[in-house]
Protein backbone atom coordinates (compact mmCIF):
# COMPACT_ATOMS: atom_id res chain seq x y z
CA UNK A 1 -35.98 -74.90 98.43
CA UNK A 2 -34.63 -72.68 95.62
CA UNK A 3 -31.07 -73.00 93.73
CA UNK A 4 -32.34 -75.82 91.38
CA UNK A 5 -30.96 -74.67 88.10
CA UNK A 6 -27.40 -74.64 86.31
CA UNK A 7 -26.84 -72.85 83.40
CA UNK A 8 -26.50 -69.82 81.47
CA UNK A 9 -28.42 -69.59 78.37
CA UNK A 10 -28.61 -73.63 78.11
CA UNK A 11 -30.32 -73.84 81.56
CA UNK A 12 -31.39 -76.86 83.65
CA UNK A 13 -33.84 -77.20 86.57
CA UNK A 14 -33.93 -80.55 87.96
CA UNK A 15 -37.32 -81.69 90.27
CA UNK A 16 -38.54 -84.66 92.28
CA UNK A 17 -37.13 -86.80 94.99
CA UNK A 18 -35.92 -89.86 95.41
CA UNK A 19 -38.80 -91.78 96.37
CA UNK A 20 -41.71 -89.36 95.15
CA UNK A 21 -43.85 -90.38 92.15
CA UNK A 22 -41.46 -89.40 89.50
CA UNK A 23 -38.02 -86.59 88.85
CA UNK A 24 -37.20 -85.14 86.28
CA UNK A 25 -35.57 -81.46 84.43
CA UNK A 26 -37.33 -78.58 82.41
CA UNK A 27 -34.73 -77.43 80.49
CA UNK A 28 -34.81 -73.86 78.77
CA UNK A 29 -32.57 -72.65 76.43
CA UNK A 30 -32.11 -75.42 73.78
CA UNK A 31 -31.44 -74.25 70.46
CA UNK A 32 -34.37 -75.43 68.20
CA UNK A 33 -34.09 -78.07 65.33
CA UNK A 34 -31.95 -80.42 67.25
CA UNK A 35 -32.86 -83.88 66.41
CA UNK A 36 -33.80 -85.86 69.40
CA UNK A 37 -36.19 -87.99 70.67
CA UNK A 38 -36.78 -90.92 73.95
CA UNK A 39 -34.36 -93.81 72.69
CA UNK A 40 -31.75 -90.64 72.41
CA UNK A 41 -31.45 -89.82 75.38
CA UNK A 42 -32.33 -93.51 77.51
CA UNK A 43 -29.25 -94.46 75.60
CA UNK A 44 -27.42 -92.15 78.70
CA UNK A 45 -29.95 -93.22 81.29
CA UNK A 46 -29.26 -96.99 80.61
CA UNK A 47 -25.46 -96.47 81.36
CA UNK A 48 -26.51 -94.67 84.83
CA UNK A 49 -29.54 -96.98 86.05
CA UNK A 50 -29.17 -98.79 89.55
CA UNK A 51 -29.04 -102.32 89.97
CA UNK A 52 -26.76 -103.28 86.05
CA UNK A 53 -23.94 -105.43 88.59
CA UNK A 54 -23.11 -106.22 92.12
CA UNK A 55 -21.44 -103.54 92.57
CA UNK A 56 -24.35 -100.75 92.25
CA UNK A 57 -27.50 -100.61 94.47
CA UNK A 58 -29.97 -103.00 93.98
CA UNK A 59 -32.69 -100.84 93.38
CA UNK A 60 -34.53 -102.01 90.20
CA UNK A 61 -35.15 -98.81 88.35
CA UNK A 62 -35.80 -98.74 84.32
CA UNK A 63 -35.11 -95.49 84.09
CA UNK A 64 -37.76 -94.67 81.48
CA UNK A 65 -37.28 -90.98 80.14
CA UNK A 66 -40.51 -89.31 78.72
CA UNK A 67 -40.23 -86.42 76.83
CA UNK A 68 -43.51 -84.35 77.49
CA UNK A 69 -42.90 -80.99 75.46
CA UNK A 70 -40.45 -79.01 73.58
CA UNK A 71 -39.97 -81.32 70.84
CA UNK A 72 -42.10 -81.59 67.37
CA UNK A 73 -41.96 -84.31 64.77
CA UNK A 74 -38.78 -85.17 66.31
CA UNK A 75 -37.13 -81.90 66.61
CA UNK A 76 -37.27 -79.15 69.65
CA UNK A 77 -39.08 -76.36 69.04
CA UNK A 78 -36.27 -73.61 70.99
CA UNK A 79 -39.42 -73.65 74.13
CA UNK A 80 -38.87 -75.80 77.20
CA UNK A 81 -37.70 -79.40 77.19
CA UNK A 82 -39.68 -81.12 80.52
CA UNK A 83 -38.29 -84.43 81.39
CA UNK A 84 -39.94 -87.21 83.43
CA UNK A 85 -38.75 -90.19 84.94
CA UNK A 86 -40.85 -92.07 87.11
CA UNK A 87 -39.84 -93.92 90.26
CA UNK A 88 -41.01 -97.41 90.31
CA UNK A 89 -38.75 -99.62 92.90
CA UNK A 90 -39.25 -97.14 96.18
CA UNK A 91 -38.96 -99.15 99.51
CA UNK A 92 -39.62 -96.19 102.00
CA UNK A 93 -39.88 -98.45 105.09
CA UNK A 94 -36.09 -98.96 104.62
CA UNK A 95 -36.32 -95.54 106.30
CA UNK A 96 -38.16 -95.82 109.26
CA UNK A 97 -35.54 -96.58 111.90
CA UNK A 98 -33.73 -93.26 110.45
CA UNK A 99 -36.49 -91.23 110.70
CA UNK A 100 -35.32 -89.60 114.07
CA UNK A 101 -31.88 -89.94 113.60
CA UNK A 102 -29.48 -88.45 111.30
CA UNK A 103 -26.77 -90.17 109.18
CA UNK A 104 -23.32 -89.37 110.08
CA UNK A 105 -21.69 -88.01 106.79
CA UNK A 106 -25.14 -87.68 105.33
CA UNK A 107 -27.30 -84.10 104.34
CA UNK A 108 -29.57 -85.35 106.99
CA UNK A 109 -28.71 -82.96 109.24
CA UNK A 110 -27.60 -79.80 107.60
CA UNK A 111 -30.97 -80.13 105.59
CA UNK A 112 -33.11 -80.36 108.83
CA UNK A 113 -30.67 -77.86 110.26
CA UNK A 114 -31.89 -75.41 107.05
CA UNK A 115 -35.04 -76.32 106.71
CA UNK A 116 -36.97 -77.52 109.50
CA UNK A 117 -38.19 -80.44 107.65
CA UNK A 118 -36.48 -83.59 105.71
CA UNK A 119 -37.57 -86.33 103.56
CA UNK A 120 -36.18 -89.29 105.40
CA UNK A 121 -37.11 -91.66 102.66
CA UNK A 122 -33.77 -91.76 100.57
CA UNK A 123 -32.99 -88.83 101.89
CA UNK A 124 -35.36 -86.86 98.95
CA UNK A 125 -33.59 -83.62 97.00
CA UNK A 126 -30.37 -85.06 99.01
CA UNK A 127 -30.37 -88.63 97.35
CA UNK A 128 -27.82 -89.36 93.98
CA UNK A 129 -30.93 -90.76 92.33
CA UNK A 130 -31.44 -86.76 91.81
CA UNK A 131 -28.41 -87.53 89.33
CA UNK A 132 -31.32 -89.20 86.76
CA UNK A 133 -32.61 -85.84 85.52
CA UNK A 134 -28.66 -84.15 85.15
CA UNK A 135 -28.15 -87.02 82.91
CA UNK A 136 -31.47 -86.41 80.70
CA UNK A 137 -30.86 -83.31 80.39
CA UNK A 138 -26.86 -84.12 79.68
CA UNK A 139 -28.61 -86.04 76.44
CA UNK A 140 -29.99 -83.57 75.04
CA UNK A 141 -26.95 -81.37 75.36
CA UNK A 142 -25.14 -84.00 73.35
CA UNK A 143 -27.65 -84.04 70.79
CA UNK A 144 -27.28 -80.50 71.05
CA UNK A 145 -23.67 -80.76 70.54
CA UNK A 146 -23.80 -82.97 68.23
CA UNK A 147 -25.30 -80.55 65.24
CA UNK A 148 -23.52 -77.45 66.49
CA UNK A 149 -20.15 -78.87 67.18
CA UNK A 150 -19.92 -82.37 65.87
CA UNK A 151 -16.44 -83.02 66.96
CA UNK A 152 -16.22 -81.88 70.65
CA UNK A 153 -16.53 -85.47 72.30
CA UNK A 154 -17.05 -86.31 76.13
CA UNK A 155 -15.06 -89.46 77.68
CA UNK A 156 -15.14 -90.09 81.63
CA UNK A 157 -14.19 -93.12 83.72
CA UNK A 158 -12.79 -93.60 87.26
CA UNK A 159 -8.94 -93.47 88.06
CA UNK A 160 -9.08 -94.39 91.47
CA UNK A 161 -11.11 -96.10 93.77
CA UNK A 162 -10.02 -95.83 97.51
CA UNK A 163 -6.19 -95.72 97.72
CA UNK A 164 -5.99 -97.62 94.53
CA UNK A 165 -4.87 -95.99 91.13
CA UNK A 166 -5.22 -96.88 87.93
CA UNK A 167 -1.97 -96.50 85.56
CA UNK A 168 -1.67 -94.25 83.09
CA UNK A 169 0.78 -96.05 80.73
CA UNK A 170 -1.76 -99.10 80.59
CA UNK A 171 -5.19 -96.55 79.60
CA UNK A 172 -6.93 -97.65 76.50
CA UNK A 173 -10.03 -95.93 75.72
CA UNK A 174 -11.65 -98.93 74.24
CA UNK A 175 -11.34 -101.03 77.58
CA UNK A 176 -14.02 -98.41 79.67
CA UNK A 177 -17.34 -100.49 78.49
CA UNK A 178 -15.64 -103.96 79.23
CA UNK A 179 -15.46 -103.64 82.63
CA UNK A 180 -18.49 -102.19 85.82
CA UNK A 181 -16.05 -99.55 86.83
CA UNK A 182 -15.23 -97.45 83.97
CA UNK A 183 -11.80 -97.72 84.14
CA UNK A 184 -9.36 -97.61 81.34
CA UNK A 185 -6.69 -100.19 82.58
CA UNK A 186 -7.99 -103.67 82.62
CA UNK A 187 -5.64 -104.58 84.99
CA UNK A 188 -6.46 -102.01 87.65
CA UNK A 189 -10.25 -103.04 86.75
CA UNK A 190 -9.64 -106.46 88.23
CA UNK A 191 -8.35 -105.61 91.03
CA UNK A 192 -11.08 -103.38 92.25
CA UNK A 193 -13.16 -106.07 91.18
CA UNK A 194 -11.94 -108.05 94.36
CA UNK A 195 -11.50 -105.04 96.13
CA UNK A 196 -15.17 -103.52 96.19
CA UNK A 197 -16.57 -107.57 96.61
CA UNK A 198 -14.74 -107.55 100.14
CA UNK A 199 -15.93 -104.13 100.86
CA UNK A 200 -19.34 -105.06 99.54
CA UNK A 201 -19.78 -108.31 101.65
CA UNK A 202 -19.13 -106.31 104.75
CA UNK A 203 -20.93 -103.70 104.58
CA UNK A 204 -18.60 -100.70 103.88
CA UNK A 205 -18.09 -98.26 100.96
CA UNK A 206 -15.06 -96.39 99.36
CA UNK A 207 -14.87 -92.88 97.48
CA UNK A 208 -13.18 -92.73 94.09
CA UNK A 209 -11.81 -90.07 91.99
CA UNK A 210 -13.45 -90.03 88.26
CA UNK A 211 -11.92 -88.15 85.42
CA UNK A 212 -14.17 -85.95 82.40
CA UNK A 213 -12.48 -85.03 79.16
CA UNK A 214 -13.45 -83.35 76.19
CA UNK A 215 -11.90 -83.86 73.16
CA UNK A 216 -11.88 -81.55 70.27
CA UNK A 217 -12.92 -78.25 72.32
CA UNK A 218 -12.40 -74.90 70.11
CA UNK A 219 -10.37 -72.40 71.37
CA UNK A 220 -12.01 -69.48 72.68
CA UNK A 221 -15.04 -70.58 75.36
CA UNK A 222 -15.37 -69.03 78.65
CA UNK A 223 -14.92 -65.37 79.73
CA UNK A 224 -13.14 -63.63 82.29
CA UNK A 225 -13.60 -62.98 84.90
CA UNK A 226 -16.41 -64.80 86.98
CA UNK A 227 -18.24 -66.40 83.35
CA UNK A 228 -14.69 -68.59 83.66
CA UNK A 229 -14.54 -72.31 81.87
CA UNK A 230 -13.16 -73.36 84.11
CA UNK A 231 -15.06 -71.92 87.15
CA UNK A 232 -18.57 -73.11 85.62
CA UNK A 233 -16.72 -76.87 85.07
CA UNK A 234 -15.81 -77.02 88.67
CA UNK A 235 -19.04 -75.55 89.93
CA UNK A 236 -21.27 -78.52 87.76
CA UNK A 237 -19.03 -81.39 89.16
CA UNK A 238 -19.35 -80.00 92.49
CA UNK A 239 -22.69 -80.04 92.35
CA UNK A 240 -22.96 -83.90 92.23
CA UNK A 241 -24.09 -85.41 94.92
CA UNK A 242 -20.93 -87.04 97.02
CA UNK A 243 -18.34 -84.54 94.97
CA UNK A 244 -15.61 -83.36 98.07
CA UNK A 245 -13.29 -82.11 95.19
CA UNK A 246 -12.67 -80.72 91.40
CA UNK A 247 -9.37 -80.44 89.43
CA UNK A 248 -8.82 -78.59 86.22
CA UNK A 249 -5.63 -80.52 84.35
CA UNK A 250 -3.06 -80.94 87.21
CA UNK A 251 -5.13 -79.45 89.21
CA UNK A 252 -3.40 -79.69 93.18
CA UNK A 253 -0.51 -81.35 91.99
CA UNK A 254 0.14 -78.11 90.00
CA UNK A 255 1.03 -76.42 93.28
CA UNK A 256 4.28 -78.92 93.39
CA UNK A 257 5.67 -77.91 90.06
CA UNK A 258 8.12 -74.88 89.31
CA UNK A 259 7.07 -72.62 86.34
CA UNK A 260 9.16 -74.32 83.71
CA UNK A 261 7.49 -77.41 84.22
CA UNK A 262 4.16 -76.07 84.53
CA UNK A 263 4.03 -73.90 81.65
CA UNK A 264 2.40 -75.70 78.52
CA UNK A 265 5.14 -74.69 75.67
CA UNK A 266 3.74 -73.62 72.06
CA UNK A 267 5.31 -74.08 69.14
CA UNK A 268 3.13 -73.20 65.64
CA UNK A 269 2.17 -76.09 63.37
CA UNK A 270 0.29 -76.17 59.85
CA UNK A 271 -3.17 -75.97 61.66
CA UNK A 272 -2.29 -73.31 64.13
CA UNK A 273 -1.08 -73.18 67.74
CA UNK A 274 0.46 -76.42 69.11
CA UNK A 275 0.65 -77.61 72.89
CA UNK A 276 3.30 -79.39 74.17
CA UNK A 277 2.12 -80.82 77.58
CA UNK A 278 -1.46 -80.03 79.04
CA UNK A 279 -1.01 -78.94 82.65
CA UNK A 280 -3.98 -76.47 82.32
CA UNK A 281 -5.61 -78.63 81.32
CA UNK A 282 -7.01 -76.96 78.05
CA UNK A 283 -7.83 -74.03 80.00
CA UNK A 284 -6.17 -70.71 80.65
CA UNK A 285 -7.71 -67.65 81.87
CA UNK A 286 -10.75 -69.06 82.23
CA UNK A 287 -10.92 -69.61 78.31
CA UNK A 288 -10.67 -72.87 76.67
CA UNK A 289 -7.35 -73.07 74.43
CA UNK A 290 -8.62 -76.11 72.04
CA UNK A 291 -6.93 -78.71 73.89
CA UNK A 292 -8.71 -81.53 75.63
CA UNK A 293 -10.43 -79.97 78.69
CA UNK A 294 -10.05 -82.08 81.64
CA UNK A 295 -11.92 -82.28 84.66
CA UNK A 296 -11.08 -84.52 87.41
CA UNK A 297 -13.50 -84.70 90.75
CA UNK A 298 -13.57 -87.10 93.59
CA UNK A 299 -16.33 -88.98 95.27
CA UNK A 300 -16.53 -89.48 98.98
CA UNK A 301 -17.92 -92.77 99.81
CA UNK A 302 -21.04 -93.81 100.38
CA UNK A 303 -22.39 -92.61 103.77
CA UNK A 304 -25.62 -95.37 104.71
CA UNK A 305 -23.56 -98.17 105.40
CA UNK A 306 -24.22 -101.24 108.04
CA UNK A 307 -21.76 -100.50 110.25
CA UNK A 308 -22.00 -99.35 113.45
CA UNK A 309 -21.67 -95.15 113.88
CA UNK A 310 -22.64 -92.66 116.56
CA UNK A 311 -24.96 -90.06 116.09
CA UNK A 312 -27.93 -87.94 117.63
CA UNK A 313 -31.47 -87.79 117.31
CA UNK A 314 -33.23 -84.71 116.68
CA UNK A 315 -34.21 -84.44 120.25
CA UNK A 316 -30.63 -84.33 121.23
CA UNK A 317 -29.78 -87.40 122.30
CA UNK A 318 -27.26 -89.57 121.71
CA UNK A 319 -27.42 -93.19 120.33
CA UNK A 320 -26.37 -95.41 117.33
CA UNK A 321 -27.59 -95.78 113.79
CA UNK A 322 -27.11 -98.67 111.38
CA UNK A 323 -28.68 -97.67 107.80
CA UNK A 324 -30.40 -100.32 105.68
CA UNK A 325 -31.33 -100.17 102.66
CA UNK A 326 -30.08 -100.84 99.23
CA UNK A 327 -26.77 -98.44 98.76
CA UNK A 328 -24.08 -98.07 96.14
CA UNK A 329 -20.51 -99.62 97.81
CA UNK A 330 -18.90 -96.99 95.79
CA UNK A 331 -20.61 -94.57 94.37
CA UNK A 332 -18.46 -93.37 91.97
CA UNK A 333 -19.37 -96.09 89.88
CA UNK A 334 -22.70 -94.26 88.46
CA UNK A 335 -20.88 -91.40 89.12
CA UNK A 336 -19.22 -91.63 85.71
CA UNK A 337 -22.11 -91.06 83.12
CA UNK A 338 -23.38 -87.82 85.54
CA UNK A 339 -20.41 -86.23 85.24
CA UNK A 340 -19.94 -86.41 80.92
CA UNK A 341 -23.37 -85.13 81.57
CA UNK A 342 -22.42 -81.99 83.45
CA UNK A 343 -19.53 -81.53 81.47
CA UNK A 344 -21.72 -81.56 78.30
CA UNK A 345 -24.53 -79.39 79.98
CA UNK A 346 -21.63 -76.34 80.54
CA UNK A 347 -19.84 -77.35 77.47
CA UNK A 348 -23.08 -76.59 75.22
CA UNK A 349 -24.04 -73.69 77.89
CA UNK A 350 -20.52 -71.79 77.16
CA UNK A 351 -20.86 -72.70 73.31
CA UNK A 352 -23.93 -71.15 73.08
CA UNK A 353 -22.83 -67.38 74.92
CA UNK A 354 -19.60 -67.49 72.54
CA UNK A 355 -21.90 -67.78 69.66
CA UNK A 356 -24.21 -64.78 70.96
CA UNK A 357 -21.19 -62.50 72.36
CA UNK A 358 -18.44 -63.19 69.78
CA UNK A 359 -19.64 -64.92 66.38
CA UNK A 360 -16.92 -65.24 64.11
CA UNK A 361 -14.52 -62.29 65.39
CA UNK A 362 -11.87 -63.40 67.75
CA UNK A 363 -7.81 -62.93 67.02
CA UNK A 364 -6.36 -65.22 64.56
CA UNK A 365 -2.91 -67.29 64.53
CA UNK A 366 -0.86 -67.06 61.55
């Protein structure tokens, strides 16, 4: 299987499967001298691991990052990161009835289809736990970040879950750690609280829609015409396991505005260039314009479920399949931390190839 990385010049390879001895990333490219060590990055991990609420698999994982080179005395050395976290709380013989049948809605059978072999087990390369390493390596990027462009910041949480929204006029930043799902409206929190619980208790799952944004992006990353912002933004979310769909700013719901209400208007203030709405969300051309980026991607839900669904074996025939197991109800849930981590990943990736292409020239305002 080959297509593991991401990345440009800040490049990530993520290994392992889901219930294999350990998974992990090697990641090339990081700048040398950042300061980072274990308790850095299992500070990300902790907000990610399985089994914090009811409302998250029960799978007890610690999540226990080791670092294992690329970092001296507490700084990396500019040679390859490796990053290993072991898998402790594996119950294979979930598996077994599914061994011969695929999942409907599941890689299952496209990856049997490809490859002429599968890891039934969690489903192996195929599982979310997969998600671990991206969120490693999304800690380093931070720390990464953090020296080279202290004041870009990355803030996700989910906005809908099923047919339920949250409201915009009620956000408040402060409420996302108070509640399991992330969300920035406390009110629209509680209700999904009794939402999931009935979904839960029977068995089912629900998608959601999570939303990424960075604050404090300079003007000027990205290139035209395929090294687009944008393009590698949507490409990183996609990647996640689950992902159906990525937005940039308005994203679809651009496609129902007329140009005068789409078009972000500038006016010039003391500090440069000033934006008036943010339908591009801080992207045009591919190239960031210093507002907040925002990515918004949606999560299908969870396919191993204990209801009832039709399917074939891979002999051909048909029959049923019931998957047990211990299974997010909504995935999106743990969804949130992996995607600040692949927005940070590309963020730091696109930082870095402006610094080597460009420098300090670029057209100034005023």
């Amino acid at each position: 299987m080959s297509l593991n990385s991401f990345g440009h010049l800040f490049r990530v390879t993520t290994w392992g499967e889901s219930h294999g001895p350990a998974l992990g990333a090697t990641v090339d490219g990081c700048p040398p001298g950042i300061k980072v060590d274990e308790a850095m990055l299992q500070h990300w991990l902790d907000l990610r691991k399985p089994g914090q609420n009811k409302y998250t698999t029960q799978r007890r994982e610690p999540d226990a990052v080791r670092i294992l080179s690329g970092v001296f005395e507490g700084r990396t050395t500019g040679t390859p990161v490796q990053l290993m976290i072991e898998n402790t709380d594996q119950r294979s013989k979930d598996y077994g009835d599914i061994s011969e049948k695929f999942r409907p809605g599941h890689a299952d059978i496209t990856y049997w289809q490809k490859y002429g072999i599968r890891d039934y087990r969690g489903g192996g390369r195929s599982s979310a736990r997969e998600t671990a390493a991206r969120v490693a390596a999304g800690g380093l990027a931070r720390a990464a970040l953090s020296q080279l462009a202290p004041e870009i910041s990355v803030t996700g949480y989910m906005v809908q879950m099923g047919p339920h929204h949250a409201d915009p006029a009620r956000y408040d930043l402060n409420e996302i750690p108070n509640n399991p799902f992330w969300c920035p409206d406390a009110t629209a929190a509680a209700d999904w609280a009794d939402y999931l619980d009935g979904l839960r208790k029977s068995g089912e799952s629900v998608g959601a829609v999570i939303e990424v944004v960075a604050h404090n992006v300079p003007a000027g990353l990205g290139a035209p015409i395929y090294g687009k912002l944008d393009t590698d933004l949507a490409a990183a979310c996609m990647s996640i396991n689950a992902v159906k769909g990525v937005e940039i700013g308005d994203g679809m719901a651009a496609a129902a505005l007329t140009g005068t209400e789409n078009a972000d208007e500038i006016t010039m203030g003391e500090d440069g260039p000033v934006y008036h709405s943010n339908h591009a969300g801080g992207i045009l051309g591919g190239i960031s314009t210093g507002q907040d980026v925002v990515v918004r991607f949606a999560v299908k839900p969870t396919s191993s479920i204990l209801t009832t669904r039709r399917t074939i074996t891979k002999s051909g025939e048909d029959t049923e399949i019931i998957t047990k197991g211990r299974h997010d109800p909504c995935v999106g849930i743990r969804a949130v931390p992996v995607g600040e981590a692949m927005v940070a990943c590309t963020l730091l990736d696109h930082l870095l190839l402006h610094r080597g292409q460009i420098g300090d020239a670029g057209g100034k305002i005023g």
